[in-house]
Structures are given as structure tokens and as C-alpha cells.
Protein backbone atom coordinates (compact mmCIF):
# COMPACT_ATOMS: atom_id res chain seq x y z
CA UNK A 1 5.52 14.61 -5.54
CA UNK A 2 3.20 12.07 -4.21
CA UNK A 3 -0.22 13.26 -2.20
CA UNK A 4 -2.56 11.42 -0.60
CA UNK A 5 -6.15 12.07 -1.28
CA UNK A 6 -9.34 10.57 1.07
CA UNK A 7 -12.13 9.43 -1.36
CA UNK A 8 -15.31 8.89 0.79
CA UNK A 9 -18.50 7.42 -0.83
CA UNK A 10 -21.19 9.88 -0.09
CA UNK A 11 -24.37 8.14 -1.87
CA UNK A 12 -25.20 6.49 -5.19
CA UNK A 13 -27.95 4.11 -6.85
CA UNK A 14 -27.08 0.80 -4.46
CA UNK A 15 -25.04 2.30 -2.01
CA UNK A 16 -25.30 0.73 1.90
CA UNK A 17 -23.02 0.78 3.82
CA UNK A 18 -19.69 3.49 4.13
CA UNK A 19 -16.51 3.30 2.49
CA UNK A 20 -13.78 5.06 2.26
CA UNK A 21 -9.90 4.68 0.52
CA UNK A 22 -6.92 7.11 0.57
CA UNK A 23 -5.20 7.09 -3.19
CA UNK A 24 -1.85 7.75 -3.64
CA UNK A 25 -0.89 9.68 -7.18
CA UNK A 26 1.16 12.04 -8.27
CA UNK A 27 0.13 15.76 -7.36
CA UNK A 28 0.69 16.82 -10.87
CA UNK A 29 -1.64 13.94 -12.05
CA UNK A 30 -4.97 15.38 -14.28
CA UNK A 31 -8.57 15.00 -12.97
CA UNK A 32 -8.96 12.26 -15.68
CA UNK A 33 -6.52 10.35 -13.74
CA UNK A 34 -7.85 10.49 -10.52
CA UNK A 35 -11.72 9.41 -11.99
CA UNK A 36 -9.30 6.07 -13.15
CA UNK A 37 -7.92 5.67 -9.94
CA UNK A 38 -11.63 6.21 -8.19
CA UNK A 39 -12.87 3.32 -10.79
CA UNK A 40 -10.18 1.06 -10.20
CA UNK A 41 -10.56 1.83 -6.25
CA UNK A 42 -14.28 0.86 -6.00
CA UNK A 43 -14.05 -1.55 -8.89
CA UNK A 44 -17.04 -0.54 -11.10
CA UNK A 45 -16.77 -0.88 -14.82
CA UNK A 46 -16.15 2.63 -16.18
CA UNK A 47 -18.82 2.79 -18.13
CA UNK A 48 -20.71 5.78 -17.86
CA UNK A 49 -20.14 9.39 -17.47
CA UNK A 50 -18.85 11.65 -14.62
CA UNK A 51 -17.72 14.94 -13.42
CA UNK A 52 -15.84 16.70 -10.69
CA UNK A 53 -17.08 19.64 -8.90
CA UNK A 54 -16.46 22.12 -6.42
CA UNK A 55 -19.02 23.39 -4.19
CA UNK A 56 -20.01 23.20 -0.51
CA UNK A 57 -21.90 20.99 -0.47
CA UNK A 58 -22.76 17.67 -2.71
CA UNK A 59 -26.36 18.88 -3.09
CA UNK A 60 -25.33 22.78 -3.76
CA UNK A 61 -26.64 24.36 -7.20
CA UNK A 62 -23.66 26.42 -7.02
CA UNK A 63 -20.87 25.07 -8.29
CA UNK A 64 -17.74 25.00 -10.88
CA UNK A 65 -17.64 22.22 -12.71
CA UNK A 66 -14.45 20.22 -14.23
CA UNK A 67 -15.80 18.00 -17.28
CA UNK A 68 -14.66 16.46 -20.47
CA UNK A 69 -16.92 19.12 -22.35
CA UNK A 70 -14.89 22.34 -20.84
CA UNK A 71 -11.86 19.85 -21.09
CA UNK A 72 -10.94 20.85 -17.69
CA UNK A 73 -11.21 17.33 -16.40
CA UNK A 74 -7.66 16.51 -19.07
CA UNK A 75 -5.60 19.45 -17.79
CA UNK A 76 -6.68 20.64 -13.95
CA UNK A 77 -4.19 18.74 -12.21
CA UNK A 78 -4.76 17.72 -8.22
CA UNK A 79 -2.08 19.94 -7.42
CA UNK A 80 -4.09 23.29 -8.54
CA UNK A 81 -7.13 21.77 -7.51
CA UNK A 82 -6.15 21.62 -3.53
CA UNK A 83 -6.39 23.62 -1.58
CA UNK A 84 -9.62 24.75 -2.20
CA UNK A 85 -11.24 27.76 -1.47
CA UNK A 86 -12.93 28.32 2.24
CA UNK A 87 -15.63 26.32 2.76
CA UNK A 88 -15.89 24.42 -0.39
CA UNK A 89 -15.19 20.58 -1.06
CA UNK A 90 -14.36 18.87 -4.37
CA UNK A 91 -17.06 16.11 -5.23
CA UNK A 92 -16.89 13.37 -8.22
CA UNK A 93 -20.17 12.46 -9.92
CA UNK A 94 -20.39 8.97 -11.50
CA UNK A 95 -23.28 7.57 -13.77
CA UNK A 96 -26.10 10.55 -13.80
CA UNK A 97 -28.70 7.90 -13.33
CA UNK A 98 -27.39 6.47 -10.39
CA UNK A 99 -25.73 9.27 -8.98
CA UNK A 100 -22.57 7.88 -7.48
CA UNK A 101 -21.33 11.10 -5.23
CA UNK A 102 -17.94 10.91 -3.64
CA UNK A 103 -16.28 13.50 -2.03
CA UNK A 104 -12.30 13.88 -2.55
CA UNK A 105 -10.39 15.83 0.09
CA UNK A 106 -6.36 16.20 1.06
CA UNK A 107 -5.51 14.46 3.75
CA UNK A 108 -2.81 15.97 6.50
CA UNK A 109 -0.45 13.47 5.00
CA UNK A 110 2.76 15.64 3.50
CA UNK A 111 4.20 15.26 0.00
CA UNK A 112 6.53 12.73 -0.44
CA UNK A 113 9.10 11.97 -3.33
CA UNK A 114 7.73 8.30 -4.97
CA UNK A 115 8.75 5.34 -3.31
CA UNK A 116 10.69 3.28 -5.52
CA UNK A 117 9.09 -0.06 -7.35
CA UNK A 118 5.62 1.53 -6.48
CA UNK A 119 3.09 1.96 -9.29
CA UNK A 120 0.83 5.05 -8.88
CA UNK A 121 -1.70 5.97 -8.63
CA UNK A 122 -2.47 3.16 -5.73
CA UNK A 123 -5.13 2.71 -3.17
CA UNK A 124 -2.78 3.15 -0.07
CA UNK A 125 -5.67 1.94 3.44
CA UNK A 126 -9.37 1.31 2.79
CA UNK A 127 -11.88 0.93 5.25
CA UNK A 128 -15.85 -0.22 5.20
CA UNK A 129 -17.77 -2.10 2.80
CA UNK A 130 -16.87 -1.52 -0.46
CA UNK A 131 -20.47 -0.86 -3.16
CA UNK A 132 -21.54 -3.08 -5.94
CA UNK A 133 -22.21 -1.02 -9.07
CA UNK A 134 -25.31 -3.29 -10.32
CA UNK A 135 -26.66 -5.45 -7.68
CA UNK A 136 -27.19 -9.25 -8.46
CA UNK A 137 -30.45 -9.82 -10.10
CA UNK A 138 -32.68 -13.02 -10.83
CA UNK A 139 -31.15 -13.10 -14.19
CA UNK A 140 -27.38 -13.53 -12.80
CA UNK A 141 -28.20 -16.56 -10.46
């Protein structure tokens, strides 16, 4: 079954202005998956490391983390991630340096069976500015 999933930029190294897409992927789609469909939705090059973690809030020391070195991040699927416990929110880190922080929450939209001819995962309404990952410098003009 397809969900829908709001991805909202929270903060990172050159972020300024808000964005935020709903992705459409199949619930039984690994975390792995959904850092892909993040990449593709924002356009940055993949080329650093990330995580995804629970906790309530993006700043929290708290939290349960769902990485490539527990392995979690290959075989938690969205559909045991949500819902989440009271009061806590699923974040995804990108590029420790930069700190790209975007929070991932279900939206009210109900499962639905995939449509057919539609590739998923898929970026389904976006709205703001989307970020540059490296800003233009001297160098690039």
C-alpha cells in the first residue's frame, strides 16, 4: 500500500527559506529508500552520510537512532516506523557538517493500492523554495 509522508526542511548549512514535499512510496519501503527519495526530492548529490531518528524534538539528546551501522536504516520499513510513539517525531540527518535536519511525518492521507503506470517512490505536491546543497561560489562563475 501506498502512504504519503510530509518531509519538511527544518535547518541545514545554507538553508533560507521553507520547503516542504509529500513523497509517495510504498509503506513497506526500508528507511534506505526513503533517504533516496529525500535526495532525489531536494536534489542534492548523495554524497555524504545520514541518519534517521526518533525523538521529540530535532535538538533532543534522547533519541533512537536508525543507521547503516545498527543496519536498521536497510530493514525498518515506514510501515513499522509510523505511528510513532506519543510525543515523538521521526527526523533525517544529512551531511554531519552541515546538518541538513528534516522532519518526516504521516500525513492524514489514507493508504491507497498503487496507481497504475506510476513509479514510486514520487514527490506527489511541493511547496516553498527548494535549498541548494553548496551555494555558488567565486570559483563557479
Amino acid at each position: 500500500m501506498i502512504t504519503t509522508l510530509k518531509i519538511t526542511l527544518i535547518r541545514g548549512g545554507y538553508c533560507e527559506d521553507e520547503w516542504t514535499a509529500n513523497i509517495e512510496l510504498d509503506e513497506s519501503s526500508a528507511l534506505i529508500e526513503l533517504h533516496d527519495a529525500i535526495q532525489r526530492a531536494v536534489k542534492f548529490d548523495n554524497d555524504h552520510g545520514f541518519c534517521f531518528f526518533v525523538a521529540r524534538t530535532d535538538r533532543s539528546r534522547h533519541q533512537e537512532d536508525f543507521d547503516d551501522e545498527n543496519g536498521l536504516v536497510f530493514t525498518k520499513t515506514i510501515g513499522e516506523m509510523f505511528p510513532l510513539p506519543s510525543k515523538q517525531s521521526l527526523f533525517y540527518l544529512f551531511d554531519w557538517g552541515d546538518s541538513w535536519i528534516f522532519k518526516v511525518s504521516a500525513t492524514r492521507k489514507r493508504l491507497k493500492e498503487p496507481a497504475t503506470g506510476v513509479s514510486y517512490p514520487r514527490v506527489d505536491s511541493e511547496l516553498g523554495t527548494r535549498t541548494v546543497q553548496y551555494p555558488p561560489n567565486d570559483e563557479d562563475e
